[in-house]
Every structure is written in C-alpha cells, then in structure tokens.
C-alpha atoms as a PDB file:
ATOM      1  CA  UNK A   1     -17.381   2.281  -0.943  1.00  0.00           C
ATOM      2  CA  UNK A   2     -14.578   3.367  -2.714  1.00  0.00           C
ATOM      3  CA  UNK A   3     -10.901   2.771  -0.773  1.00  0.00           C
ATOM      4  CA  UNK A   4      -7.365   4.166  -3.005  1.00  0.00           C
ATOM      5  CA  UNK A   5      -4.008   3.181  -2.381  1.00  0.00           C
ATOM      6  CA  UNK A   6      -1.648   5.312  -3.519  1.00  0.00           C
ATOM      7  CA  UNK A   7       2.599   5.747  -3.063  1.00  0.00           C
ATOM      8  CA  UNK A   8       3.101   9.407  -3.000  1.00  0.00           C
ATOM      9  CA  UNK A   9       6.809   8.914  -3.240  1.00  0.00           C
ATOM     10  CA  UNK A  10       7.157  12.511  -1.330  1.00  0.00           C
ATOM     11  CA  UNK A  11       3.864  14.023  -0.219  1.00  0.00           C
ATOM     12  CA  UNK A  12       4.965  17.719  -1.453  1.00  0.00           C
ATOM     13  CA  UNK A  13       6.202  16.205  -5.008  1.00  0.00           C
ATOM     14  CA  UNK A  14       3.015  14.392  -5.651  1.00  0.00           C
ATOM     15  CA  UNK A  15       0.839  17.875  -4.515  1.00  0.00           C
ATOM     16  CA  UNK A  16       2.831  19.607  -7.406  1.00  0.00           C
ATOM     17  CA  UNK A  17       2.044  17.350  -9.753  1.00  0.00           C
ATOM     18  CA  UNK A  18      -1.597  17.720  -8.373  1.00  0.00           C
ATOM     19  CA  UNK A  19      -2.645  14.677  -6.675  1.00  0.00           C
ATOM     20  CA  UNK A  20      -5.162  16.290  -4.192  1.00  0.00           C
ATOM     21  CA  UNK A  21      -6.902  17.780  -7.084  1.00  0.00           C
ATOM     22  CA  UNK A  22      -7.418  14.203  -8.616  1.00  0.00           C
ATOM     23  CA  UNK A  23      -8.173  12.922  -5.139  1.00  0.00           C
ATOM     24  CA  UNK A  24     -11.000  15.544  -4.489  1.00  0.00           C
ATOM     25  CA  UNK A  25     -12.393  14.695  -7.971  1.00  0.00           C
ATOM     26  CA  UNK A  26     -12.159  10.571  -7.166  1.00  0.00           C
ATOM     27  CA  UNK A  27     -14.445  11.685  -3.989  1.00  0.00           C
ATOM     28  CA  UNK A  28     -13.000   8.046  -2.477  1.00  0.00           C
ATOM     29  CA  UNK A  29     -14.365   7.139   1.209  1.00  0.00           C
ATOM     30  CA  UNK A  30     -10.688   6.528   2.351  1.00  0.00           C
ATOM     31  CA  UNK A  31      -7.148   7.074   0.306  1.00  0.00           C
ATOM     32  CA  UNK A  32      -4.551   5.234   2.014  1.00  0.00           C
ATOM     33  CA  UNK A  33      -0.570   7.143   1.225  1.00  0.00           C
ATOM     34  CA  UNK A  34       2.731   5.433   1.837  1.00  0.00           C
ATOM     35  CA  UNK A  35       6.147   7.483   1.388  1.00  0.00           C
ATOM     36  CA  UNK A  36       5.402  10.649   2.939  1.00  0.00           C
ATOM     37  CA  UNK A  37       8.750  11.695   3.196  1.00  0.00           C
ATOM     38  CA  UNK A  38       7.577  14.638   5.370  1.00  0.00           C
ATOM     39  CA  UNK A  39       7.303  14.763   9.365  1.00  0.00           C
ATOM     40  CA  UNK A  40       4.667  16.909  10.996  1.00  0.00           C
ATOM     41  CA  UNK A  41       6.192  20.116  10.767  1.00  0.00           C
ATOM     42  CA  UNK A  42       6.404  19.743   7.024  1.00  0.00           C
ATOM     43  CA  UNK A  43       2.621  18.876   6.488  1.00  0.00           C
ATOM     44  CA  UNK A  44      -0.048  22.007   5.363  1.00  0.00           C
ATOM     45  CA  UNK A  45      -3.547  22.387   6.044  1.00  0.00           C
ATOM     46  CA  UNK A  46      -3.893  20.542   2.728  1.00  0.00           C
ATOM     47  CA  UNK A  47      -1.951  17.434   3.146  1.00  0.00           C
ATOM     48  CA  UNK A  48      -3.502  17.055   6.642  1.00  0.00           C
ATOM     49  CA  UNK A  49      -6.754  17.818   6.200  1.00  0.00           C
ATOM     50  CA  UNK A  50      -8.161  17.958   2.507  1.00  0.00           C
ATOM     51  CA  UNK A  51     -11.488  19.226   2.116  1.00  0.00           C
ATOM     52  CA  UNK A  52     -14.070  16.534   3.333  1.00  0.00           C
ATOM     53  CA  UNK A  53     -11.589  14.475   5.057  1.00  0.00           C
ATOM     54  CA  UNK A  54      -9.917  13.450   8.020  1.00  0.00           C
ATOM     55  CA  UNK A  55      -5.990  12.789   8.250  1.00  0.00           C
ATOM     56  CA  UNK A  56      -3.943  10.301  10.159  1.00  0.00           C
ATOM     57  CA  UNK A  57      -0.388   9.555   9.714  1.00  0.00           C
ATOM     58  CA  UNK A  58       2.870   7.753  11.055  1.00  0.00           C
ATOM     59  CA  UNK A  59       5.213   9.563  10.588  1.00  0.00           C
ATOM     60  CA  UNK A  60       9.015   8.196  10.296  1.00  0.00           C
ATOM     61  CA  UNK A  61      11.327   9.629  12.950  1.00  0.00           C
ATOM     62  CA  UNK A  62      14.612  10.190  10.288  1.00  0.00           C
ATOM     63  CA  UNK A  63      13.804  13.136   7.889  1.00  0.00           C
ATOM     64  CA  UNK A  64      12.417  13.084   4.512  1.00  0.00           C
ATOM     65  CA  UNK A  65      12.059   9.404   4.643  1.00  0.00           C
ATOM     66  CA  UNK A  66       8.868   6.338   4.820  1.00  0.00           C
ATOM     67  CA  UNK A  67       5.963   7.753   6.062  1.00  0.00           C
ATOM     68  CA  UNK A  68       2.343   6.494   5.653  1.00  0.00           C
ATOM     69  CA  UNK A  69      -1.671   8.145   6.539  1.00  0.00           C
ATOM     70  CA  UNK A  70      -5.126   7.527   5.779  1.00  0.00           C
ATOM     71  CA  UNK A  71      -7.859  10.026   4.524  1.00  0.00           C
ATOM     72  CA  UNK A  72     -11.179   9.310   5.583  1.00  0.00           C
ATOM     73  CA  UNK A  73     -14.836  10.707   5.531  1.00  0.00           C
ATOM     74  CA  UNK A  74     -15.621   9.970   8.616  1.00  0.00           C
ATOM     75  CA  UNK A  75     -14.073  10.385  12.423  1.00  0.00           C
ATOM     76  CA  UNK A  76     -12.458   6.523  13.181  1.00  0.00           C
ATOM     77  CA  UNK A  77     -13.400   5.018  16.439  1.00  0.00           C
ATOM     78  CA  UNK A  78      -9.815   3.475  16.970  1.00  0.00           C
ATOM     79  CA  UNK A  79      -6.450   5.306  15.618  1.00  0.00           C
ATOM     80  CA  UNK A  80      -3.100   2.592  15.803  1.00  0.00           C
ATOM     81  CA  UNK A  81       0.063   3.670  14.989  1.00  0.00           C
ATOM     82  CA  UNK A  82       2.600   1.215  14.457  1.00  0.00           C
ATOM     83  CA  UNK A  83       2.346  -2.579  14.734  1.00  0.00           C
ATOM     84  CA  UNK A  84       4.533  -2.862  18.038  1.00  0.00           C
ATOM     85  CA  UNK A  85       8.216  -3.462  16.571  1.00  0.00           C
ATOM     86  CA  UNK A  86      10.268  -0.857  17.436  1.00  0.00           C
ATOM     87  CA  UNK A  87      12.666  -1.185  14.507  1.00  0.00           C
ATOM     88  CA  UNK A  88      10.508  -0.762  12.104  1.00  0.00           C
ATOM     89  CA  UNK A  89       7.367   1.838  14.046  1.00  0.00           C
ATOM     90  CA  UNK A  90      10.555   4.300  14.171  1.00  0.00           C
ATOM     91  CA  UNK A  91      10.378   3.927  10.251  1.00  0.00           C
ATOM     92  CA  UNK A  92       6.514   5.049  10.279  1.00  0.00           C
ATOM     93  CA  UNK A  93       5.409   2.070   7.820  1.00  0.00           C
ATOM     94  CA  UNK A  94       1.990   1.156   9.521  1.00  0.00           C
ATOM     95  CA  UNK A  95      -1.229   3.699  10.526  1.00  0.00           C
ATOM     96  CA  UNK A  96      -4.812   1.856  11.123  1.00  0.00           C
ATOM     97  CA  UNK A  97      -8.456   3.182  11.280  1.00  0.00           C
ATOM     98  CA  UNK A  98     -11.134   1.363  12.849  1.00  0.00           C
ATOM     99  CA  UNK A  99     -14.890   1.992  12.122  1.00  0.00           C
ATOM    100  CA  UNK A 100     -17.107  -0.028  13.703  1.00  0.00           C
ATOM    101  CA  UNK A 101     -16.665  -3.312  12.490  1.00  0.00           C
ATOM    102  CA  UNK A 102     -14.134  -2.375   9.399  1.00  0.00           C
ATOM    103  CA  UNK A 103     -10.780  -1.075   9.284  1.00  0.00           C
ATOM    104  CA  UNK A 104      -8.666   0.070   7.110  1.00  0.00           C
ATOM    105  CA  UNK A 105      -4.996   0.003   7.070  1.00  0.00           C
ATOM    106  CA  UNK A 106      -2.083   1.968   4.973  1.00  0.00           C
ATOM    107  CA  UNK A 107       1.406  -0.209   5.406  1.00  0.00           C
ATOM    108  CA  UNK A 108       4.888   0.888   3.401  1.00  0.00           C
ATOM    109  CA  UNK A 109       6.371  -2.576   3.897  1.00  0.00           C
ATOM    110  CA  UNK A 110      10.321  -1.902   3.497  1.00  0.00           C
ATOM    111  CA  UNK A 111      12.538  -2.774  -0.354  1.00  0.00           C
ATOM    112  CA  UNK A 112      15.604  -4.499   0.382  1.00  0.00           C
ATOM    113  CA  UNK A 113      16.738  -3.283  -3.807  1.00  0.00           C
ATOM    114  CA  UNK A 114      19.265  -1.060  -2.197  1.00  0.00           C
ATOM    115  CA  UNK A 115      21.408  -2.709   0.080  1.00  0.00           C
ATOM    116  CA  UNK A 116      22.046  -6.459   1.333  1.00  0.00           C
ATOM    117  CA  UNK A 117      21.341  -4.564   4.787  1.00  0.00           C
ATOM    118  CA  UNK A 118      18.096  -3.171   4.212  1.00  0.00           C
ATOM    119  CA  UNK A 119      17.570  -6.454   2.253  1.00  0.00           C
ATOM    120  CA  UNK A 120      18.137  -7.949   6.112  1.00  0.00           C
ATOM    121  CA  UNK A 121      15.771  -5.392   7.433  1.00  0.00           C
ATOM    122  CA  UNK A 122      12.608  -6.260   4.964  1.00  0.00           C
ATOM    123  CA  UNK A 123      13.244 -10.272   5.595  1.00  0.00           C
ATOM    124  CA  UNK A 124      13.197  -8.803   9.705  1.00  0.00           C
ATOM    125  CA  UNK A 125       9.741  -6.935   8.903  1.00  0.00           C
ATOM    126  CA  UNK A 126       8.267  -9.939   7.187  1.00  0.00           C
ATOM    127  CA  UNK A 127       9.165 -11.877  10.127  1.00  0.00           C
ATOM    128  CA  UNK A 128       7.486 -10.113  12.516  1.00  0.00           C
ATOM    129  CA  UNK A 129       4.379  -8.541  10.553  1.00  0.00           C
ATOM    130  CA  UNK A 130       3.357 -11.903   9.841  1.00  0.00           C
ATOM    131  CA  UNK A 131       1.939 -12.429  13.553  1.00  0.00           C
ATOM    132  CA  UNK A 132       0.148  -9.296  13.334  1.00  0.00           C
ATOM    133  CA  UNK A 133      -1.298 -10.208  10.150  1.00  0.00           C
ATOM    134  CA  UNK A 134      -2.469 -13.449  12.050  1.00  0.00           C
ATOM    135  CA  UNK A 135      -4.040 -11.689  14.867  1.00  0.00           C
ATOM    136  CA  UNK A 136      -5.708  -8.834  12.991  1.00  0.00           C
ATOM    137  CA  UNK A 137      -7.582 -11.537  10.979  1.00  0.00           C
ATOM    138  CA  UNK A 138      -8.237 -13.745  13.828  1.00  0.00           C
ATOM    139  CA  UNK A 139     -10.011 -10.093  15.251  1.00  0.00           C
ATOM    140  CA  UNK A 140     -13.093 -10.966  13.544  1.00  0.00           C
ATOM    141  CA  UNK A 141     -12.823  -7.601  11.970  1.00  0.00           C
ATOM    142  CA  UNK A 142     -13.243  -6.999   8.459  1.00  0.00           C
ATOM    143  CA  UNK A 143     -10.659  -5.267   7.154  1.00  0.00           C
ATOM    144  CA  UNK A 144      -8.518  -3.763   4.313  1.00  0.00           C
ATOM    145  CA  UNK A 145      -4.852  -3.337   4.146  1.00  0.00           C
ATOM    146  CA  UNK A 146      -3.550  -0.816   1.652  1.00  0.00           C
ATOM    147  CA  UNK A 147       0.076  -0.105   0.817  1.00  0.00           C
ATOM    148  CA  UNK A 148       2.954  -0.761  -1.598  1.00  0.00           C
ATOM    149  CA  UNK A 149       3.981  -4.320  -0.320  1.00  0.00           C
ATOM    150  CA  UNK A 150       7.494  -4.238  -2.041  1.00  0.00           C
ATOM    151  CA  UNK A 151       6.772  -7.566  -3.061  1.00  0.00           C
ATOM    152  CA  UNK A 152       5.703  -9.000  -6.686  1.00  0.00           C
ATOM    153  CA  UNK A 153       3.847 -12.428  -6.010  1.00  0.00           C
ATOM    154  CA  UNK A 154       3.660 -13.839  -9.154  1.00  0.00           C
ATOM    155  CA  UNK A 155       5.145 -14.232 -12.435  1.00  0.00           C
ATOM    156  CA  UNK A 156       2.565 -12.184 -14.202  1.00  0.00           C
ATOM    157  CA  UNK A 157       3.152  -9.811 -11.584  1.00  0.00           C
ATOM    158  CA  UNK A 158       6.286  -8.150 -13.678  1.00  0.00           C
ATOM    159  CA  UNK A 159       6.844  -7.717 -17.021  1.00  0.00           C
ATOM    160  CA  UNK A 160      10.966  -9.222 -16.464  1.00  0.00           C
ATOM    161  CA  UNK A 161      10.481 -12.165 -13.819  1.00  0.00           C
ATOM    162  CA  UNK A 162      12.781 -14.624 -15.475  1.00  0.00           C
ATOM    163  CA  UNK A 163      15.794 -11.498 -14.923  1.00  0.00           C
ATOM    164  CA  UNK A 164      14.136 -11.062 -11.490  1.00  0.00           C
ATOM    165  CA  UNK A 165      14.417 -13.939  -9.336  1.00  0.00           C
ATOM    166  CA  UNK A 166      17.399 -13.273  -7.704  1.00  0.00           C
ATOM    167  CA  UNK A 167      16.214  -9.242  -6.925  1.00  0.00           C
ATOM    168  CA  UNK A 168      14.722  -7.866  -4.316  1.00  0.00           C
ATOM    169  CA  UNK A 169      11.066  -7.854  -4.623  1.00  0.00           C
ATOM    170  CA  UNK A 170      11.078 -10.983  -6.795  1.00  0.00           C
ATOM    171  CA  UNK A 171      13.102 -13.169  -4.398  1.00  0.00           C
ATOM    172  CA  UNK A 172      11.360 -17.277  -3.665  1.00  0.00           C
ATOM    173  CA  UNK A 173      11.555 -16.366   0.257  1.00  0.00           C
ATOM    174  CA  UNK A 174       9.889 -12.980  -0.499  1.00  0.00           C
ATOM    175  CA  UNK A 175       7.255 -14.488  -2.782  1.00  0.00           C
ATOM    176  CA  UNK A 176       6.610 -17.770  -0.417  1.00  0.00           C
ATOM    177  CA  UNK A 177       5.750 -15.358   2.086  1.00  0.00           C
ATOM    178  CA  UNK A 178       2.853 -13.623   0.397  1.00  0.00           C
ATOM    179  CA  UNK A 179       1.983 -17.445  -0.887  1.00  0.00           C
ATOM    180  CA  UNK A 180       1.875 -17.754   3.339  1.00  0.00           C
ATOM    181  CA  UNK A 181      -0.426 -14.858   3.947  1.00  0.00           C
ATOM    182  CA  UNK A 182      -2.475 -16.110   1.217  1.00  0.00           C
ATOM    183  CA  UNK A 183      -3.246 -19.695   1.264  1.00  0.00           C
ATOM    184  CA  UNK A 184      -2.459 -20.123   5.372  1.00  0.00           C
ATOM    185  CA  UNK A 185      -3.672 -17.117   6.749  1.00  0.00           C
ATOM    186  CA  UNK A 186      -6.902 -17.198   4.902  1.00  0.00           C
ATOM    187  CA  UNK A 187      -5.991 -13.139   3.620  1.00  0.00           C
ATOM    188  CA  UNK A 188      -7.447 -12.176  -0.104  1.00  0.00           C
ATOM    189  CA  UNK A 189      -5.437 -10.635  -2.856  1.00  0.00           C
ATOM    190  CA  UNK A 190      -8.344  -8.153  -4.223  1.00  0.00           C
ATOM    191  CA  UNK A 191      -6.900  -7.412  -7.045  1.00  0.00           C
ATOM    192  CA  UNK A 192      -6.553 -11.167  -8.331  1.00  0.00           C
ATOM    193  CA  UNK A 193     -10.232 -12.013  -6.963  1.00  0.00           C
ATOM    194  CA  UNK A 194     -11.306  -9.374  -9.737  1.00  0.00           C
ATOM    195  CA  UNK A 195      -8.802 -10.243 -12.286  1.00  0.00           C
ATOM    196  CA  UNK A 196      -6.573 -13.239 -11.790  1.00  0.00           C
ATOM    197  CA  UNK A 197      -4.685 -13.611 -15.652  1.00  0.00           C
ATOM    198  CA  UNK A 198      -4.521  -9.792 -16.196  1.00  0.00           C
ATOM    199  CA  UNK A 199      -0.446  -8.943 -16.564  1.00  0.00           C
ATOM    200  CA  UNK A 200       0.837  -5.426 -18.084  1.00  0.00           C
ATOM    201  CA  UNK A 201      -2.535  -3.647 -17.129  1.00  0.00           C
ATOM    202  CA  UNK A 202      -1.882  -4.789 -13.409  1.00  0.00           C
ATOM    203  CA  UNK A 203       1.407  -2.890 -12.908  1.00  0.00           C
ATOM    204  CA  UNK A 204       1.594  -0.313 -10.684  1.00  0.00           C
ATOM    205  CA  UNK A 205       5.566   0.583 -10.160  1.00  0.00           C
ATOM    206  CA  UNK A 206       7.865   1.602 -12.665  1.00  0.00           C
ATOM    207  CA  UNK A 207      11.954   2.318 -12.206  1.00  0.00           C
ATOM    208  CA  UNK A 208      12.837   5.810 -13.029  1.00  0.00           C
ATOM    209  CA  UNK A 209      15.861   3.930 -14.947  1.00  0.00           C
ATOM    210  CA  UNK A 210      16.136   3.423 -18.540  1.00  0.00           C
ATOM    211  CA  UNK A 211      12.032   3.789 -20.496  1.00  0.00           C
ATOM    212  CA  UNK A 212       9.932   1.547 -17.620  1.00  0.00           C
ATOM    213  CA  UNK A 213       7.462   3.344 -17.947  1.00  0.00           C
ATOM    214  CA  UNK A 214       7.048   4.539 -21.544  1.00  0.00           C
ATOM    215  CA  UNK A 215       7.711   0.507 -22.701  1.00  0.00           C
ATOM    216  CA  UNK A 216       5.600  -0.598 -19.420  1.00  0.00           C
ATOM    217  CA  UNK A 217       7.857  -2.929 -17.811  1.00  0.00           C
ATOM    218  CA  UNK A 218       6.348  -2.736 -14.340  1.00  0.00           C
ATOM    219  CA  UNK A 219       5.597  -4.550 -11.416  1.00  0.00           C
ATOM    220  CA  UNK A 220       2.687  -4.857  -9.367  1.00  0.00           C
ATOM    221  CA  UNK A 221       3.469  -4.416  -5.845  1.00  0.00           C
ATOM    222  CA  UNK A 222       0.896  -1.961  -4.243  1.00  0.00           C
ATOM    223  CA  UNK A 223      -2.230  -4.453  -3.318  1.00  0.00           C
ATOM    224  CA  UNK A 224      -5.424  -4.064  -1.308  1.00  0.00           C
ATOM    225  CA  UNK A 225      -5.235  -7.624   1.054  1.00  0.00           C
ATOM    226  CA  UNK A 226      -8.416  -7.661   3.051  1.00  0.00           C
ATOM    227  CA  UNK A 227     -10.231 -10.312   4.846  1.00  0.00           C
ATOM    228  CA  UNK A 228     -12.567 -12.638   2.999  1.00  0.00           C
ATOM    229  CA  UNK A 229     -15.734 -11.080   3.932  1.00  0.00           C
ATOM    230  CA  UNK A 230     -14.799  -7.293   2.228  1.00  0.00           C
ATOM    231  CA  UNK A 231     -13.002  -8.943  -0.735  1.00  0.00           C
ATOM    232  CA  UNK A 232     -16.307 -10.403  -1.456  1.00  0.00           C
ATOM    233  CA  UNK A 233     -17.977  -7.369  -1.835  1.00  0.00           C
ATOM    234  CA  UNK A 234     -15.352  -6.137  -3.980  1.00  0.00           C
ATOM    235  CA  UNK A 235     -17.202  -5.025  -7.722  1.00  0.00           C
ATOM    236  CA  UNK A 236     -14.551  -2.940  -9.915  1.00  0.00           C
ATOM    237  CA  UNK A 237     -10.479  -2.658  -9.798  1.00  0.00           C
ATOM    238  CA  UNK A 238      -8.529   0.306 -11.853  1.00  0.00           C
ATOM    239  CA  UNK A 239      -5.137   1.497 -11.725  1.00  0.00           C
ATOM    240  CA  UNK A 240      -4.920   5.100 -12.367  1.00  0.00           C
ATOM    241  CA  UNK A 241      -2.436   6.361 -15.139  1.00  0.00           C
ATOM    242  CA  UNK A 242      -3.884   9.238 -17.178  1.00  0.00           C
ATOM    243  CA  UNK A 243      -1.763  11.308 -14.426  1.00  0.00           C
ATOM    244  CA  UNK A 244       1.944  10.521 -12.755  1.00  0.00           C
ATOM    245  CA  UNK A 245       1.837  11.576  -9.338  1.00  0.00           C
ATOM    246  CA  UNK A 246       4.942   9.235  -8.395  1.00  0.00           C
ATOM    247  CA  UNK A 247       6.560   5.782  -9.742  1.00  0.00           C
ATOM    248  CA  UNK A 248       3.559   3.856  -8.556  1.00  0.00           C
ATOM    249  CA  UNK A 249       0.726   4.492 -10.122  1.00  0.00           C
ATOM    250  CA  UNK A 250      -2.705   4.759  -7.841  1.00  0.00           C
ATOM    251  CA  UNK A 251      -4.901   1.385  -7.047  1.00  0.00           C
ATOM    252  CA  UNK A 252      -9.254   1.981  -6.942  1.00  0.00           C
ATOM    253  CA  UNK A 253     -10.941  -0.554  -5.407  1.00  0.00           C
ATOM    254  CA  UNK A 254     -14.525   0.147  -4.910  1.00  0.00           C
ATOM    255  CA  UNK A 255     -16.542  -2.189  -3.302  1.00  0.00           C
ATOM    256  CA  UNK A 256     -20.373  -2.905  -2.105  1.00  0.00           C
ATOM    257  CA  UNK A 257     -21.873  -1.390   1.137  1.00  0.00           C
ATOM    258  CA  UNK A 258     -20.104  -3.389   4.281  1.00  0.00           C
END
C-alpha cells in the first residue's frame, strides 16, 4: 500500500508543472494534497477525478487560498470534512476517508511565518486539533494522517535551527506540541520509525527566498503520523525531488497489506 503526501501549493500550478502525470506513473493507493488554492468551480475533470481514482476535497471558503483532498482507488465508506471548529473548517485544512477499519487523512495545519495574527491562529488550531487527535486514536481505527504540519520537530529537522528558534515553525511551544502528540498520545512519526538520524535527505520545504533549494537548506514539515499499528507495517520512505511541483517536495510511504 502505497499512501503520498504532497503540498500542491496551487492545484493548477502544480498540473503545469505536471504533477498528475507523475502521480499516474507513482500508481499510489491514496495521494493526500494540501493548498489547493482552488474552490469547486475552479477544479477540471482532471483534478477531481484522475484516471483510476476517486476525489474528495475541503475546500476553503475565501478564494485562491488552503484547500486540502484525497485521491483514492477505491469508494470510502465514511467522507468527514472538517474537524468541527468553525474557524478553522471555513479555512478547508482537514478532509478524511474511512475504509473499513483504516483511514486516511489529508490536514494543511496553518504557518503563523506571516503575521503575529495568523501566528495566534496556528497556536488556536493546535489547541483545538489536539482533542481530535485524542479521539481519532482512541477510535480504535488505524489510521494515517497526511499533510504539511507547518511544524519542524526536531533539530535535524532543518538545516538552520540554531537561527530558527524564535520563527514560526521552529518555535519550543510549537515543537512541545508535536513532542505531546508523540510521546502522550501514543501517535507515530513514520518517517523517523524508518529513519530516525537522517537530516538534509529528510527535507521536504524550501523558501522561494535567496538559493534554499539549490544549497538545500530545508525543513521537514510534511509527515505521515499514523497510529501504531500502520506505522508498523511501514517498509520504505522517499521524498520525491527529480521533479518541482511546488516548495514542498512529495513524501512516499509505502507500507505492508493492513
């Protein structure tokens, strides 16, 4: 079972740079998106529907902005939109599929880099998508949740942490809260499980500014956390970067049958 995660960064940018032809050749059982920045009435046939799969999305109400979906093979049982906060379900960052005893989640948890306000915002998200975390692996359910978590863990999580700790993304309360999710909540970083010292090769976000990318001073923020029980089954991790479809770069987990 192979399960992507990738940040489109603008679903009709990434198609031009040909994403759904690398995505039909990956033949993945589910390819979880974050920042659509489309609504409904901007999606084609394509991005809704690319051959062999099914589409579901959340979209954001305000225009050109957030925006997550998962592909998938095969018809869910269960379709959730939103984790039941208004403030941030307006803001499209959360879209679940269940299958039978598995499902598989695509979350665009907010940055806080731009503003002290939106900084406010992310620390309000965090607050609140804790408790869902909590119940969803209380469910029983095995499950995978894909998505570009604006949040660097560790320190060999960026190339720059010492010039980081006071940035979004890099910030103690920010970083205490994935330690949270981690060590309290009993969720699995499946990433780390398959490679816990790896640093440059784990990036998967570069800044447009200065030569991030060409000199590879990334971050890793886009993660697959899943419940013990599918992170065991978990057998090869790559991050995609012969191609640039966006900023982040695409995460392939593929793991044994469930």
């Amino acid at each position: 079972m192979k399960i992507i995660s990738a940040n489109l960064n603008g679903i009709r940018s990434a198609s031009r740079k040909n994403f759904f032809e690398w995505m039909a050749k990956e033949n993945a059982d589910f390819v979880c998106v974050q920042e659509l920045k489309a609504q409904h009435t901007d999606m084609t046939p394509e991005f809704l529907a690319p051959p062999g799969y099914h589409g579901y999305f959340h979209y954001a109400e305000k225009k050109g902005y957030s925006g997550t979906g998962v592909y998938c093979r095969k018809l869910p049982t269960a379709i959730h939109r939103g984790f039941g906060n208004a403030e941030f379900d307006a803001e499209g960052r959360y879209v679940q599929c269940d299958f039978d005893n598995l499902s598989v989640v695509s979350v665009y948890c907010p940055s806080g880099s731009s503003s002290e306000e939106r900084q406010q915002a992310k620390f309000r998200f965090m607050k609140d998508f804790m408790p869902h975390l909590a119940k969803l692996i209380a469910s029983g359910r095995e499950v995978v949740i894909c998505g570009d978590w604006n949040i660097a863990h560790q320190q060999i999580d960026l190339k720059n942490w010492k010039s980081n700790q006071k940035n979004s993304g890099f910030l103690p309360e920010e970083r205490a809260w994935m330690t949270t999710l981690f060590d309290e909540l009993g969720w699995r970083d499946v990433y780390r499980a398959l490679h816990p010292d790896t640093t440059d090769a784990a990036y998967t976000w570069w800044s447009n500014r200065g030569q991030a990318w060409a000199n590879n001073v990334g971050w890793r923020i886009d993660y697959h956390v899943a419940t013990p029980g599918i992170t065991a089954l978990a057998k090869s991790a790559a991050i995609y970067k012969d191609e640039r479809f966006s900023d982040h770069a695409p995460l392939i987990i593929e793991y044994g049958v469930i």
